[in-house]
C-alpha atoms as a PDB file:
ATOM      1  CA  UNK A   1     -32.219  61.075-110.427  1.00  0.00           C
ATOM      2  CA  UNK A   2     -36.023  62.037-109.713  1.00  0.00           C
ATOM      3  CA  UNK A   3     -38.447  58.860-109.526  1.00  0.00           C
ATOM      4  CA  UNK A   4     -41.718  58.997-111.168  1.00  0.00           C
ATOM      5  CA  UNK A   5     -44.655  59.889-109.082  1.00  0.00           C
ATOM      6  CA  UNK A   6     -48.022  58.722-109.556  1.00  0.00           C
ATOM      7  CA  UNK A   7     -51.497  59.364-107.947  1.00  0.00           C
ATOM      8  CA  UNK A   8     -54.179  57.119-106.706  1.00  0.00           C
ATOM      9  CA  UNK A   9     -57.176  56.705-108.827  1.00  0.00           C
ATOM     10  CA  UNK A  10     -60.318  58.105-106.807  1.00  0.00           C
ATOM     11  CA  UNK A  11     -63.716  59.009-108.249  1.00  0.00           C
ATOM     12  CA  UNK A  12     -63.615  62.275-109.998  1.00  0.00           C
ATOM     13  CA  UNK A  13     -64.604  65.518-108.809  1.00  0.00           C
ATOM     14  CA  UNK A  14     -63.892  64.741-104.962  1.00  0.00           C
ATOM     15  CA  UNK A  15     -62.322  65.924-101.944  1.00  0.00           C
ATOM     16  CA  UNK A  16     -60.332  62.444-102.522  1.00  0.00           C
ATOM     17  CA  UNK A  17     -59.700  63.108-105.720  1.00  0.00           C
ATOM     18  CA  UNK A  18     -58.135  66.659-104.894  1.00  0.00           C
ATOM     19  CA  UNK A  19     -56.244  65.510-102.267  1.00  0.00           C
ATOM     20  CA  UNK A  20     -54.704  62.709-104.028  1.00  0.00           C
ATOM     21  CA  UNK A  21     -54.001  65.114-107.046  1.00  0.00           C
ATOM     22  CA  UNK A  22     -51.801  67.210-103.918  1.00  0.00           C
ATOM     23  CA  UNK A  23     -49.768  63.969-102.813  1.00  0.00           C
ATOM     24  CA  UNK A  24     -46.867  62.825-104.649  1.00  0.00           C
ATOM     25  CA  UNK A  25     -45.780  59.059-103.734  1.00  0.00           C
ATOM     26  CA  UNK A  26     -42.207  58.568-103.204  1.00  0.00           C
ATOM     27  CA  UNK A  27     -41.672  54.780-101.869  1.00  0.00           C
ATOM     28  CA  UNK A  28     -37.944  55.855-101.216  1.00  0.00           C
ATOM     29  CA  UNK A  29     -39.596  58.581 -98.422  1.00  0.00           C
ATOM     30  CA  UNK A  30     -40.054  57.073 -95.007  1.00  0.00           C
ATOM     31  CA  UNK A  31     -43.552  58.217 -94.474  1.00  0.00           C
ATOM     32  CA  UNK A  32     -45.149  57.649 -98.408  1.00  0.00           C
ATOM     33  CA  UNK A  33     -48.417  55.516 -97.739  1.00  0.00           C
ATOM     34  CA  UNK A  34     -46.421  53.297-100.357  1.00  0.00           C
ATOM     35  CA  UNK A  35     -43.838  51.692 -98.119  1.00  0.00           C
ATOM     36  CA  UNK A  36     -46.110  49.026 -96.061  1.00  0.00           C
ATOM     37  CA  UNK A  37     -48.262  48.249 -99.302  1.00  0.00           C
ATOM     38  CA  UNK A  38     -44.840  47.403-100.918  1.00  0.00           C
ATOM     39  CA  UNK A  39     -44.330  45.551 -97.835  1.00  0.00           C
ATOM     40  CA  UNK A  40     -47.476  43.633 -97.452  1.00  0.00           C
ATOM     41  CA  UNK A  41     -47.038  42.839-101.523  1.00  0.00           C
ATOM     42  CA  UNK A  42     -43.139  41.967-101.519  1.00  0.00           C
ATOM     43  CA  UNK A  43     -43.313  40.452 -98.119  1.00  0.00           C
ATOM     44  CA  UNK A  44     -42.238  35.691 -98.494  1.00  0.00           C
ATOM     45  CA  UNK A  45     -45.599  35.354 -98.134  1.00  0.00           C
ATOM     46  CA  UNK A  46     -47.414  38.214-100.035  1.00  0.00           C
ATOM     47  CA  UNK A  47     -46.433  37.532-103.034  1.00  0.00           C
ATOM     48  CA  UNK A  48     -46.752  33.892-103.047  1.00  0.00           C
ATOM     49  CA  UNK A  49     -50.680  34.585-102.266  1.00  0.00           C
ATOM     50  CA  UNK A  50     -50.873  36.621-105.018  1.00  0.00           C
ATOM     51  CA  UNK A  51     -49.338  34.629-107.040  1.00  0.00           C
ATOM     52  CA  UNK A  52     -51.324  31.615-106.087  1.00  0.00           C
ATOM     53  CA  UNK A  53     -54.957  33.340-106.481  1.00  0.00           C
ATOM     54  CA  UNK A  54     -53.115  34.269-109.954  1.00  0.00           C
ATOM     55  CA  UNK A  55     -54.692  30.855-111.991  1.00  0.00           C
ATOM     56  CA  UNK A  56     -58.005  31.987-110.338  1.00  0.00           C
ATOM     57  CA  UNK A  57     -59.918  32.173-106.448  1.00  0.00           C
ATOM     58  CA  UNK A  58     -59.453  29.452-103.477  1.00  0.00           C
ATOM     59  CA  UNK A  59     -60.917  28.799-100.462  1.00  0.00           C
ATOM     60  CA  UNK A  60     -58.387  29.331 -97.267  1.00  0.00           C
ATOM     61  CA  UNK A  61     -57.575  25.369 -97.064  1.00  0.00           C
ATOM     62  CA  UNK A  62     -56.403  25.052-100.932  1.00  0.00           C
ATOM     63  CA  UNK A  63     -54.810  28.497-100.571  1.00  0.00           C
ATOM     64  CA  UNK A  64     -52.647  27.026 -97.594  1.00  0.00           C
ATOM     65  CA  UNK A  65     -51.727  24.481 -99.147  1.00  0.00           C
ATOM     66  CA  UNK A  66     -50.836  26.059-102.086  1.00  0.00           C
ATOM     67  CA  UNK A  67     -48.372  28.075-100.362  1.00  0.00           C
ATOM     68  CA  UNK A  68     -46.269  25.224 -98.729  1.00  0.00           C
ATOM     69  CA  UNK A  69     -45.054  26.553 -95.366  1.00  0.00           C
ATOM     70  CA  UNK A  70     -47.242  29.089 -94.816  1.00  0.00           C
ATOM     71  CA  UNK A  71     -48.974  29.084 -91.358  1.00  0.00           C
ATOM     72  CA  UNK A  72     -52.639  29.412 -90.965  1.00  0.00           C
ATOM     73  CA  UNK A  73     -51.766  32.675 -88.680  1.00  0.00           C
ATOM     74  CA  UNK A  74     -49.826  34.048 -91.281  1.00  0.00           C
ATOM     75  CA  UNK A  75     -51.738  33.361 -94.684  1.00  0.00           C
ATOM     76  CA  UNK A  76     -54.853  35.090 -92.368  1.00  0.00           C
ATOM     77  CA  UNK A  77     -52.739  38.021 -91.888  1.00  0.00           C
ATOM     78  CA  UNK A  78     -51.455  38.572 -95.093  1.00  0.00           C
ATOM     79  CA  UNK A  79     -54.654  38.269 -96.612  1.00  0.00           C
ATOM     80  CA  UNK A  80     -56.380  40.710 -94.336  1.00  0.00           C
ATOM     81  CA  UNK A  81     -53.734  43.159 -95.222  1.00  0.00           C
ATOM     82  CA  UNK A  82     -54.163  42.432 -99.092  1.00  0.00           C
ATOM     83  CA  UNK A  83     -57.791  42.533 -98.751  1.00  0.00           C
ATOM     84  CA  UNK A  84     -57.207  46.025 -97.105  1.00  0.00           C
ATOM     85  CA  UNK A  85     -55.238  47.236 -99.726  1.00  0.00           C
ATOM     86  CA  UNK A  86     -57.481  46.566-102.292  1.00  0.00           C
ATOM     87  CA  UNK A  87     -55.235  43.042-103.871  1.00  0.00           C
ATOM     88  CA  UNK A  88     -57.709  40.796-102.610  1.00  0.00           C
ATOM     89  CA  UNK A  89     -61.444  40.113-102.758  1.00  0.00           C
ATOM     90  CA  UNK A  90     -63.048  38.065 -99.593  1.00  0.00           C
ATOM     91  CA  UNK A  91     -66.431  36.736-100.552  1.00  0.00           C
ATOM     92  CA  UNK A  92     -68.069  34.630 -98.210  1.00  0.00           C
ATOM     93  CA  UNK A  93     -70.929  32.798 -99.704  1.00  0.00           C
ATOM     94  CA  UNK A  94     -74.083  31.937 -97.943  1.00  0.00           C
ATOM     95  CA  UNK A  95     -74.193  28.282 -97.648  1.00  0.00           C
ATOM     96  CA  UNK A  96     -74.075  26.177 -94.569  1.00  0.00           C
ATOM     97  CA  UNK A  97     -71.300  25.687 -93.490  1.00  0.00           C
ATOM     98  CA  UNK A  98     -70.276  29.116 -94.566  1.00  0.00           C
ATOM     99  CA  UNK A  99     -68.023  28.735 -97.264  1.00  0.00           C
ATOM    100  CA  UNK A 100     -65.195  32.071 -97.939  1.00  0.00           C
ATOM    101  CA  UNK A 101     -63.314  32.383-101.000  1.00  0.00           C
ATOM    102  CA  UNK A 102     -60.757  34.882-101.860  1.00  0.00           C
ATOM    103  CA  UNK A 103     -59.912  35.608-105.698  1.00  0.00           C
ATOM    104  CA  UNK A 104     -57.677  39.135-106.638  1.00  0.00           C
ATOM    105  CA  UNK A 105     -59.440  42.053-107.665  1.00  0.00           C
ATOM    106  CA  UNK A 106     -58.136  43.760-111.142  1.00  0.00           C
ATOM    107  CA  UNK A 107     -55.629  45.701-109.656  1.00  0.00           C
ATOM    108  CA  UNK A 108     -54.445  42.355-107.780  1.00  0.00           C
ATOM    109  CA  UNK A 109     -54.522  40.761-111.332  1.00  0.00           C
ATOM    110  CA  UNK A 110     -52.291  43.314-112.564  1.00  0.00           C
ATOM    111  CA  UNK A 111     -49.802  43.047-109.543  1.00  0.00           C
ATOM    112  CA  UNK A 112     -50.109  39.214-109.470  1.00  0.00           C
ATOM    113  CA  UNK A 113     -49.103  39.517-113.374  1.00  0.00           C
ATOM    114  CA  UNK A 114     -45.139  41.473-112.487  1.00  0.00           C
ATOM    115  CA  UNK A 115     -44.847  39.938-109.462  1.00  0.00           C
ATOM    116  CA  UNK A 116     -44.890  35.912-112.170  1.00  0.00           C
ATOM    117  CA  UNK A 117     -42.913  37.686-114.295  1.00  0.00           C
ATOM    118  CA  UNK A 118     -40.424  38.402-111.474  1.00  0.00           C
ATOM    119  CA  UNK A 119     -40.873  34.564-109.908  1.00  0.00           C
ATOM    120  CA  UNK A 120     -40.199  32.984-113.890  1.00  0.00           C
ATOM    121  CA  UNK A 121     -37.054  35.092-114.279  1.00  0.00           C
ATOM    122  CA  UNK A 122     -35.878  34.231-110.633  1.00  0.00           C
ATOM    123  CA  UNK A 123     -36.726  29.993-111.424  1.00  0.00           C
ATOM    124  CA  UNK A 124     -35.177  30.385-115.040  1.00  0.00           C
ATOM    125  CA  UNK A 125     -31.928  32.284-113.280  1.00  0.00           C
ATOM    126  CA  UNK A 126     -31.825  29.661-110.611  1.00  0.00           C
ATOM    127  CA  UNK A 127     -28.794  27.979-112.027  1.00  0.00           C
ATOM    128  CA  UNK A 128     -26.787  31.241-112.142  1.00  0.00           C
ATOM    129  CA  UNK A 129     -28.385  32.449-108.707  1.00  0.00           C
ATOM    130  CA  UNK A 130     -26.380  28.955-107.468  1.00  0.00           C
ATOM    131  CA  UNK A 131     -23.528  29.293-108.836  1.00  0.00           C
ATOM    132  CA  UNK A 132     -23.173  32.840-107.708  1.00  0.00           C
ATOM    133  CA  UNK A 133     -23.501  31.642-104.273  1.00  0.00           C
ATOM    134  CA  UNK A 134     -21.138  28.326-104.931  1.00  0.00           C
ATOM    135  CA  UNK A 135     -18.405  30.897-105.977  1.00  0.00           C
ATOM    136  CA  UNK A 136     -18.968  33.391-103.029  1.00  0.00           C
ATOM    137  CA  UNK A 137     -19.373  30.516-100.164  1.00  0.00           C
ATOM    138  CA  UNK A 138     -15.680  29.368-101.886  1.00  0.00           C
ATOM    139  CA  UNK A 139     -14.086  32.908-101.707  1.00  0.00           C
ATOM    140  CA  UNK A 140     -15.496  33.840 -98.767  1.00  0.00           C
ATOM    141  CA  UNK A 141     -15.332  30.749 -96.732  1.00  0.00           C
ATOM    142  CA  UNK A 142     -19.021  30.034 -97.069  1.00  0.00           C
ATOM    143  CA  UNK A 143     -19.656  33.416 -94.395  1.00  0.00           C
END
């Protein structure tokens, strides 16, 4: 079965544009571009950022607590990497102290939009998801 392929979008008429009109993306290949950006987005705690900048931006503090769990090392780390990516807008406003807020850019919106989609069918399937693992824990002797 062949998987869809895509391009980035670049401006028109440049050398990025050519050369992304030469790659094909393929995130089943071990060296697509795709892999760690599927990463970084599917990773626990990428897509509970994204999905918690979804009802609009935060500032650091309110993000972390947001995400329950999440460690101040890691919630910096995984928004660097969204940031990077291009899921993720840093805006640091000029007031003292310095205040930084991160919202999602569009293509963040978009991404955020799937990846609540994904996390309502997983809590609306949560009974099933249990009893799944009730029935395999009891055939399997709970390995």
């Amino acid at each position: 079965m062949e998987t869809p392929t895509t391009t980035p979008e670049v401006a028109p008429g440049t050398a990025e544009e050519q050369r992304a009109r030469e790659l094909e993306f393929d995130v089943f290949a071990r060296a697509c571009p795709s892999r760690p950006v599927l990463e970084h987005l599917t990773g626990r705690w990428g897509v509970l950022v994204l999905a918690g900048l979804h009802h609009g931006p935060a500032r650091f503090n309110a993000l972390r607590r947001r995400v329950d769990g999440v460690s101040e090392k890691m919630l910096a780390q995984t928004l660097q990497a969204l940031e990077r990516d291009g899921f993720v807008h840093r805006e640091v406003h000029a007031v003292m102290p310095p205040r930084v807020e991160y919202s999602l850019t569009e293509l963040g919106r978009t991404t955020a939009g799937k990846l609540i989609d994904l996390i309502e069918h997983l809590e609306t399937h949560m009974p099933d998801v249990m009893a799944a693992q009730r029935r395999h824990d009891e055939n399997h002797g709970g390995d």
